[in-house]
Each structure stands twice: as structure tokens, then as C-alpha cells.
C-alpha atoms as a PDB file:
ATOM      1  CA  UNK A   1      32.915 -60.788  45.600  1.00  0.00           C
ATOM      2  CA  UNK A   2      30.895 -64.212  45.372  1.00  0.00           C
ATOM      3  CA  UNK A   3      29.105 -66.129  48.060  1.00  0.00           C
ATOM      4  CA  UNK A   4      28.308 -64.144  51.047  1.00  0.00           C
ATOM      5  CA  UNK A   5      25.862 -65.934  52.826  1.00  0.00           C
ATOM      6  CA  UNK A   6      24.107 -69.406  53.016  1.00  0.00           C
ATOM      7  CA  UNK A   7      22.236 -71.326  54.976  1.00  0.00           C
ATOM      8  CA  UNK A   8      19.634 -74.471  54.611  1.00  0.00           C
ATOM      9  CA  UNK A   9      16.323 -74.390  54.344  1.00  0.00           C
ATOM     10  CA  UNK A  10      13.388 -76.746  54.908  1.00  0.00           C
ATOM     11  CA  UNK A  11      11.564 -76.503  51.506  1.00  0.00           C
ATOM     12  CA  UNK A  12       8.363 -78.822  50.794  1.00  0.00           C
ATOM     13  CA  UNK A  13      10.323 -80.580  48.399  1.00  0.00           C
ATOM     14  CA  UNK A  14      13.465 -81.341  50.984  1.00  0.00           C
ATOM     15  CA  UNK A  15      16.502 -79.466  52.223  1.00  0.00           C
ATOM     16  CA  UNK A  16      17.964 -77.135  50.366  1.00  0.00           C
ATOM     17  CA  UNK A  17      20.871 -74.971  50.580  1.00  0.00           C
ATOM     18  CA  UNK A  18      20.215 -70.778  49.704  1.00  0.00           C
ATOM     19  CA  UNK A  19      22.766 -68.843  48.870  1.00  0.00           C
ATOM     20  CA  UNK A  20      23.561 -65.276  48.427  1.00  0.00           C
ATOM     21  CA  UNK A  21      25.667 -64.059  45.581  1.00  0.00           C
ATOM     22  CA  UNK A  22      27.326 -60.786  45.131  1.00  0.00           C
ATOM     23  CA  UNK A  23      28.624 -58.939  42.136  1.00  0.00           C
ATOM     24  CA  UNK A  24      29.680 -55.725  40.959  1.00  0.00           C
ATOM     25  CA  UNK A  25      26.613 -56.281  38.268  1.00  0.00           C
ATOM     26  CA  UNK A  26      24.138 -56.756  41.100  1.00  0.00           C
ATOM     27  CA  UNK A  27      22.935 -59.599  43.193  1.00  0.00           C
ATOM     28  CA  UNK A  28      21.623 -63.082  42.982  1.00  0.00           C
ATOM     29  CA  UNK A  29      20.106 -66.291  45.011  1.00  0.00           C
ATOM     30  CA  UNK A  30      20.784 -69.747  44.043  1.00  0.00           C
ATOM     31  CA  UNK A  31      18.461 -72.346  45.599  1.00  0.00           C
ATOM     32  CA  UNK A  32      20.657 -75.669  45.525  1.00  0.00           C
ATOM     33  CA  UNK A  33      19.770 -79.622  46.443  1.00  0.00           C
ATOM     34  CA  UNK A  34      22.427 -82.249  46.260  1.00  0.00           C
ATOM     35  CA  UNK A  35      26.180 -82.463  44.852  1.00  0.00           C
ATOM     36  CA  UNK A  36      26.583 -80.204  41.905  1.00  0.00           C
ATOM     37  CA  UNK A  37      30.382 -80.824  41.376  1.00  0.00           C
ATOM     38  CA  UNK A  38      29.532 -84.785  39.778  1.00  0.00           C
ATOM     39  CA  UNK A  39      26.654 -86.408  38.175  1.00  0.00           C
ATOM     40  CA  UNK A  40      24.711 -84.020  35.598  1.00  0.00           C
ATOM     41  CA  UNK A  41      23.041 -81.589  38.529  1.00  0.00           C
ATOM     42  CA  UNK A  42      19.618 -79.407  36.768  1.00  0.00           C
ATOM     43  CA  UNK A  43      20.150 -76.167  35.983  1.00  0.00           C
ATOM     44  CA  UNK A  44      17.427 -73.341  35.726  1.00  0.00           C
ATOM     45  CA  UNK A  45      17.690 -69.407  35.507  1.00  0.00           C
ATOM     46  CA  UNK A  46      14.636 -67.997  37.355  1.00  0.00           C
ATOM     47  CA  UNK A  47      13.426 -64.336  36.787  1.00  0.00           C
ATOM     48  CA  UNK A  48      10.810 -63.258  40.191  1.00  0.00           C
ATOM     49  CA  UNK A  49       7.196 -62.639  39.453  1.00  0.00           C
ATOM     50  CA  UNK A  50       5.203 -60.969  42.399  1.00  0.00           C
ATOM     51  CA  UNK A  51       2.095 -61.333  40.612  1.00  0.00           C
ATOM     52  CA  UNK A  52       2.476 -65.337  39.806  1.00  0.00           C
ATOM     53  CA  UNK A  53       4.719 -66.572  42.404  1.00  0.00           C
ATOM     54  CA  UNK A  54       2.834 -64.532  45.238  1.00  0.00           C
ATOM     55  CA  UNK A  55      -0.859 -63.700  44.301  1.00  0.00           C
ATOM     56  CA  UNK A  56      -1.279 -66.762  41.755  1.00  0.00           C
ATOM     57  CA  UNK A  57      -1.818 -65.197  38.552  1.00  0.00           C
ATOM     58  CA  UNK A  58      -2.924 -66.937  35.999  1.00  0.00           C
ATOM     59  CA  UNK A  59      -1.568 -64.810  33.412  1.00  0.00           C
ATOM     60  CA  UNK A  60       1.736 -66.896  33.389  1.00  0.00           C
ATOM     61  CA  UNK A  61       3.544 -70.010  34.259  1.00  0.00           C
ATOM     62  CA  UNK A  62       5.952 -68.477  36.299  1.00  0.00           C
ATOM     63  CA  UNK A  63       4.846 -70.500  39.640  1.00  0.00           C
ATOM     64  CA  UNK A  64       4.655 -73.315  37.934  1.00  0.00           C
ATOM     65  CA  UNK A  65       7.987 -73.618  36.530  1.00  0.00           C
ATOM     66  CA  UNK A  66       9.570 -72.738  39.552  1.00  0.00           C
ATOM     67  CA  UNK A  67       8.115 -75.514  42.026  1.00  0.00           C
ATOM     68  CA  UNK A  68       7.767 -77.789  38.806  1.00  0.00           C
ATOM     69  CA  UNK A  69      11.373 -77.419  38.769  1.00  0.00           C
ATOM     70  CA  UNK A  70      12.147 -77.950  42.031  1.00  0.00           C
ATOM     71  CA  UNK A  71      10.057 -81.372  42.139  1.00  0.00           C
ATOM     72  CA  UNK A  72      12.658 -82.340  39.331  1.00  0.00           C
ATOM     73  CA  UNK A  73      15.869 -81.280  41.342  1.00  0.00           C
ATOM     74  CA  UNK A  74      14.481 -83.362  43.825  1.00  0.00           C
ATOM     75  CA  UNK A  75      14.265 -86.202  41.704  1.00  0.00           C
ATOM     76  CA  UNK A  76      17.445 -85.972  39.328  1.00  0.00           C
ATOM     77  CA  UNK A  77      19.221 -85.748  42.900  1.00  0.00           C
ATOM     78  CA  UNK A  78      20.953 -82.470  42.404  1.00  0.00           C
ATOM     79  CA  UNK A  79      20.394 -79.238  40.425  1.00  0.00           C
ATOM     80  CA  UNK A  80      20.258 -75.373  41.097  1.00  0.00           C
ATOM     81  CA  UNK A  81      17.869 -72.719  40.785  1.00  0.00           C
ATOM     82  CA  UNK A  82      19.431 -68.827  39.971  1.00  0.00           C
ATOM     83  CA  UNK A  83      16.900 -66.806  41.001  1.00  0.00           C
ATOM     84  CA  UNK A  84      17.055 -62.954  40.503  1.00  0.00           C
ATOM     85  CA  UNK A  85      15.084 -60.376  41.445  1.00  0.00           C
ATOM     86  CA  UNK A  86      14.188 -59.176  37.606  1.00  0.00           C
ATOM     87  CA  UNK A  87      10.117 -58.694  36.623  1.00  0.00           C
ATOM     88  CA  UNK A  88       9.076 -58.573  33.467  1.00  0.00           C
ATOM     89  CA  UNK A  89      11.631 -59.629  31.479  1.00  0.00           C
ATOM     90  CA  UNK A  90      13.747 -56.873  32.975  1.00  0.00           C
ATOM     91  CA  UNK A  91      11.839 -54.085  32.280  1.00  0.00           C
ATOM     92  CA  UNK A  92      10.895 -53.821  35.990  1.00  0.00           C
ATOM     93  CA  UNK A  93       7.637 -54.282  37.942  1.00  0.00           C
ATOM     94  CA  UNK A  94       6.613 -50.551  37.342  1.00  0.00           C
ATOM     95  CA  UNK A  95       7.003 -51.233  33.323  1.00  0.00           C
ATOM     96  CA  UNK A  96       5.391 -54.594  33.621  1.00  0.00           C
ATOM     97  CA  UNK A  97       2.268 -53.038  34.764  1.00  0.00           C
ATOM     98  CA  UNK A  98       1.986 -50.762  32.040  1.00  0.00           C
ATOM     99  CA  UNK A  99       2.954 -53.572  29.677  1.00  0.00           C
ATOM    100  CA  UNK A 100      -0.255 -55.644  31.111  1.00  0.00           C
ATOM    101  CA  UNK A 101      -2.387 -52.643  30.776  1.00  0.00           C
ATOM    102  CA  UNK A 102      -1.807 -52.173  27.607  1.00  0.00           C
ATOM    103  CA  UNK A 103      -2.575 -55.687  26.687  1.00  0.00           C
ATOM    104  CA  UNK A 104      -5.584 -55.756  28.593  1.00  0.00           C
ATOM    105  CA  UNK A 105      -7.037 -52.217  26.965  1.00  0.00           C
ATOM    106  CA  UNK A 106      -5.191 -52.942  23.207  1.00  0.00           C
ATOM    107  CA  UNK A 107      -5.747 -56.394  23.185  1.00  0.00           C
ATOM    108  CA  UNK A 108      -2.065 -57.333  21.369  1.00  0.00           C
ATOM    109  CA  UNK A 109       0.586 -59.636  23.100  1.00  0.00           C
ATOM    110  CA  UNK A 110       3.271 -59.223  25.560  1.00  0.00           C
ATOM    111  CA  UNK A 111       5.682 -58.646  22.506  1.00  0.00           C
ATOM    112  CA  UNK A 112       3.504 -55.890  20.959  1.00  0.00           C
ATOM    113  CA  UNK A 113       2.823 -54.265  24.600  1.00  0.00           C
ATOM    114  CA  UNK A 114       6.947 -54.067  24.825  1.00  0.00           C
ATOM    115  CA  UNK A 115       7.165 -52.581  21.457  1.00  0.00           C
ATOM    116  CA  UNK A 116       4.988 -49.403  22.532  1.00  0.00           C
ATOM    117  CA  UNK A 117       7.054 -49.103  25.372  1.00  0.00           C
ATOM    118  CA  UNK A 118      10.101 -48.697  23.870  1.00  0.00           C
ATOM    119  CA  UNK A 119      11.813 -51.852  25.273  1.00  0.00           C
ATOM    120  CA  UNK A 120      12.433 -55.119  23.086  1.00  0.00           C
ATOM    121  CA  UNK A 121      10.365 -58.735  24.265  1.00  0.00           C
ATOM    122  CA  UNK A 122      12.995 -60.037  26.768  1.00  0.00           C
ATOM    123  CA  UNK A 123      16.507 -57.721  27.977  1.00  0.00           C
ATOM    124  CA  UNK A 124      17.680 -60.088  30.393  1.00  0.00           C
ATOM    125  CA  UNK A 125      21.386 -60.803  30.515  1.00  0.00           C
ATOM    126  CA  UNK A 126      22.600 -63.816  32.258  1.00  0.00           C
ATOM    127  CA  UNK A 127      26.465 -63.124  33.837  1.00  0.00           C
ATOM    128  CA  UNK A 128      25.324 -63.063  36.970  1.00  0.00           C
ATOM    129  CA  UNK A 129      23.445 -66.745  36.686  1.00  0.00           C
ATOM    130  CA  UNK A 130      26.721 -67.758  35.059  1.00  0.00           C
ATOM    131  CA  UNK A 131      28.983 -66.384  37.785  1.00  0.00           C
ATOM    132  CA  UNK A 132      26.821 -67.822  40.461  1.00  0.00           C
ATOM    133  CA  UNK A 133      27.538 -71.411  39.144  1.00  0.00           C
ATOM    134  CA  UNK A 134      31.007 -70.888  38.663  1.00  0.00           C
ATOM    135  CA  UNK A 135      30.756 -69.604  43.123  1.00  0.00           C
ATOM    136  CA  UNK A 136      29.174 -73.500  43.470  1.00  0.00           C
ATOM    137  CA  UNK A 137      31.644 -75.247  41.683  1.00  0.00           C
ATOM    138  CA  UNK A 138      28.815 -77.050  39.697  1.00  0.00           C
ATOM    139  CA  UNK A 139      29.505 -80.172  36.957  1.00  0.00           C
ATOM    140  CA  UNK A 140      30.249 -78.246  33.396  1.00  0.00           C
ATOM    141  CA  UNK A 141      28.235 -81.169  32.065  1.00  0.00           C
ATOM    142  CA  UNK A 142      24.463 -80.183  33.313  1.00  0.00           C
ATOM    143  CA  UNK A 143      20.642 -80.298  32.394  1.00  0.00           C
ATOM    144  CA  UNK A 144      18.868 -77.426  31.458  1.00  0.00           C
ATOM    145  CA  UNK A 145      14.754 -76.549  33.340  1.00  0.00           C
ATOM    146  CA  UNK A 146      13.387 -74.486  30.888  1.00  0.00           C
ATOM    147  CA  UNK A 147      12.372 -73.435  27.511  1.00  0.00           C
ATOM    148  CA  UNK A 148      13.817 -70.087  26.498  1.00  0.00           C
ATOM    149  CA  UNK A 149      16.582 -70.590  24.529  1.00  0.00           C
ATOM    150  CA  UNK A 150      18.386 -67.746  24.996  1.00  0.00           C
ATOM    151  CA  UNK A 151      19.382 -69.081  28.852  1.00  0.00           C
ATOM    152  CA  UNK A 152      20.622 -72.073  26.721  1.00  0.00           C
ATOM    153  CA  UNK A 153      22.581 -70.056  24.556  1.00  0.00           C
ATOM    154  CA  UNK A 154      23.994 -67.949  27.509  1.00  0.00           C
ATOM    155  CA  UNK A 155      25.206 -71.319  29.205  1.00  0.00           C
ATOM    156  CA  UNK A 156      26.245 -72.752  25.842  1.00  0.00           C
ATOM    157  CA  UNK A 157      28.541 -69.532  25.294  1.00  0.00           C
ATOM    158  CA  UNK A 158      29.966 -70.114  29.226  1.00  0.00           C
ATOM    159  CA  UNK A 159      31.442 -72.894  28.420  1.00  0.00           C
ATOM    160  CA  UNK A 160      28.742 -75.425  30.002  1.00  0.00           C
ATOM    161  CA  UNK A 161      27.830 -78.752  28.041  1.00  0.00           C
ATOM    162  CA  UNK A 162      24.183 -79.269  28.392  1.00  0.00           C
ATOM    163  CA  UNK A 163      23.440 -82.971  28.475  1.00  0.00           C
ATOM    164  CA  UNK A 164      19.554 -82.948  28.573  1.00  0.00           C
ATOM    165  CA  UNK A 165      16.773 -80.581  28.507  1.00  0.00           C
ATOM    166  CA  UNK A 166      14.089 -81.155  30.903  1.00  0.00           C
ATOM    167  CA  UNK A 167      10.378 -79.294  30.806  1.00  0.00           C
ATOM    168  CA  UNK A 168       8.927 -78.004  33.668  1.00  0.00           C
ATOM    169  CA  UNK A 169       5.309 -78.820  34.103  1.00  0.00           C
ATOM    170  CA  UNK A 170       2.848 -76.376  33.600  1.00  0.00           C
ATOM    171  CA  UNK A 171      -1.152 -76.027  33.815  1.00  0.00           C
ATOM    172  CA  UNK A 172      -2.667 -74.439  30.833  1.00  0.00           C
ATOM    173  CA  UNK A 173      -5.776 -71.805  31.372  1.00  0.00           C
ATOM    174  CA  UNK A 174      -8.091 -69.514  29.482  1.00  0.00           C
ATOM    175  CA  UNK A 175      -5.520 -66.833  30.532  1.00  0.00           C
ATOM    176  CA  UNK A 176      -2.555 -68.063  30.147  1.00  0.00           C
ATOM    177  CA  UNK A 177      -2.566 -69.900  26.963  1.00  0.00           C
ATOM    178  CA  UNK A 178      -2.597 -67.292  24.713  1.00  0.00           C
ATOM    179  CA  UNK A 179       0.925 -65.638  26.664  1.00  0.00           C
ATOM    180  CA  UNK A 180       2.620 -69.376  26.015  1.00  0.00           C
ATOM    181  CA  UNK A 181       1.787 -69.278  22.305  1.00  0.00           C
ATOM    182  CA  UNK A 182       3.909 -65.631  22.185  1.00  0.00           C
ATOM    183  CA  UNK A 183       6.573 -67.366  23.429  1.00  0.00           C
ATOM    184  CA  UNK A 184       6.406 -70.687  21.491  1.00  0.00           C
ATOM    185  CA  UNK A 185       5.657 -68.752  18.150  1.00  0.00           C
ATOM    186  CA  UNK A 186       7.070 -65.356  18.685  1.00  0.00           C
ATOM    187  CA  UNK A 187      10.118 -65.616  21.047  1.00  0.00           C
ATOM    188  CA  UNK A 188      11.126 -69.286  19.928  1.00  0.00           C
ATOM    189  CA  UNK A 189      10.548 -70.994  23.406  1.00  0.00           C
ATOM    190  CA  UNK A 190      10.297 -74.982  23.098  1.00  0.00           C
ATOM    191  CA  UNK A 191       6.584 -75.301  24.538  1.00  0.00           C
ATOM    192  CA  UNK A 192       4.614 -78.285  23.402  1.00  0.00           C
ATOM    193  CA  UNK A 193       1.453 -79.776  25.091  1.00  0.00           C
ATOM    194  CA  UNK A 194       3.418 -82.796  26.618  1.00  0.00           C
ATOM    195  CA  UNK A 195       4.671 -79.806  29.254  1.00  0.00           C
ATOM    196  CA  UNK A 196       0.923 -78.659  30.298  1.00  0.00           C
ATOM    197  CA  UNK A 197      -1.485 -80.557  32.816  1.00  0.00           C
ATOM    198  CA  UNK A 198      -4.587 -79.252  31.180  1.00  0.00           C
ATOM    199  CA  UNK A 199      -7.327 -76.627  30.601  1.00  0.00           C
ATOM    200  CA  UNK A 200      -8.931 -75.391  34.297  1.00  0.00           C
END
């Protein structure tokens, strides 16, 4: 099963089309703008984050990247968000919790809280991204939204030729700037201060 439903919807960045993908694996959304079958359309793998994308943490970048990104669609003229429904890394909103807890009581890092919970820094697996841009017929020739290179790896390994890599903008706080360094240092994300808008 692929597509089973999609509609368009009146975003503040312009029209988009949503669609719902299905899978024996599970489910996925794909939040689309423009032609993705020519040009080089952008490309970025989006995991949910209640606390960030809902309540405006600002304990992470998640929000950020995700409208950041979508101001860039917007611009490039075409490009496709894969959202899925996966806190934490995968480990789940329940674990991710517990993971914040114990960062907040232990003082160590998101990698460190992971460890003690038995689960390794990031267990996301990407086929279902992949299959949803194989449903939309998008360019093999694309530009990636992101840092993680791991979601460059996974589109690398599908076959996709990844023209440019573009950074989502992202504002730097007291709280979050210690979560981006774990990722640039520990998990090998391409972070540098030309992608932040400042202290606040």
C-alpha cells in the first residue's frame, strides 16, 4: 500500500499538498510544495516532538527546523517534508521523559541519559521516508534540510544523489545549546554557528 489520502492545505508559508502514506512498517505524512519529479526539490526527514513543536520547548530545535525548513521549500520552489510520528529518537514519548529526567536530576547529556536506559543515542530507521518519496515520484537528484548524517546516508544508500545540503535555521538558548553540542560533537551532526540566529 502507498498513498492513501491527500489533500491541500493552506500553510503560512503557501499551499501545500499532505499526504498520507501507508506501509506494512507503519505510517507516514509527507508535507509537499511544488514539482518534485524535475528541478532539485528539498528533502527533509522529520521525527514529531510534542514538547517543541507544540508547547515551545526550548530544550531543542525541533520547531525550528521544521518551519525553517519549510521557509526554504518555499523558496527553492519545491521540496518535501517526511514527517513521522517517532519522539525521541524512537524511543517513544514515555522513554523520552525518563530520558529528560534523568538529564535534568544526573546532569549528563541526551547520549548518556540513553545509555542508562538501555537504548543507543538515535534508533531511527528511515524505509518508510524512503518509500514515501519513491509514492511522489520525486527527482533522484535532490537537496538535503538537515544535519544528521545518518538521514544522508539512508538516502545515499536509496539510490538518491544529493546535490546540496541546506541548514535549517535555528535560534540558540541557554537551554538548548548544550543538546546541539551532543549532536555536533557526539553524534557527528554538521552544526556550525552560521545555522543559529543567536543567544535569547
Amino acid at each position: 500500500m502507498a498513498i492513501t489520502h491527500s489533500t491541500v492545505l493552506p500553510l503560512r508559508y503557501g499551499l501545500f499538498q499532505i499526504s498520507y502514506h501507508k506501509f506494512e512498517e507503519g505510517d507516514c505524512v509527507s508535507v509537499s510544495y511544488g514539482n518534485l519529479t524535475d528541478s532539485e526539490p528539498i528533502v527533509r526527514f522529520h521525527s514529531s516532538c510534542l514538547f517543541g513543536e507544540s508547547f515551545h520547548s526550548l530544550h531543542c530545535d525541533c520547531a525550528d527546523q521544521l518551519s525553517s525548513t519549510l521557509k526554504l521549500i518555499k523558496k527553492n520552489g519545491s521540496g518535501v517534508i517526511l514527517y513521522q510520528y517517532v519522539e525521541g529518537r524512537g524511543i517513544g514519548l514515555e522513554n523520552k521523559i525518563k530520558a529528560l529526567e534523568i538529564q535534568r536530576t544526573q546532569k549528563v547529556n541526551t547520549v548518556e541519559a540513553f545509555r542508562l536506559l538501555g537504548f543507543k543515542p538515535d534508533i531511527r530507521t528511515y524505509e518508510r521516508e524512503i518509500a514515501s518519496l519513491h509514492d511522489l515520484q520525486i527527482n533522484n537528484t535532490i537537496k538535503i534540510a538537515g544535519q544528521n548524517p545518518r538521514k544522508a546516508k539512508a538516502l545515499t544508500a536509496a539510490g538518491f544523489t544529493i546535490a546540496e545540503v541546506v541548514h535549517p535555521i535555528i535560534r540558540l538558548t541557554k537551554y538548548n545549546i548544550a543538546e546541539l553540542l551532543v549532536k555536533r560533537d557526539l553524534m557527528g551532526y554538521d552544526i556550525g554557528l552560521e545555522d543559529m540566529l543567536g543567544a535569547a
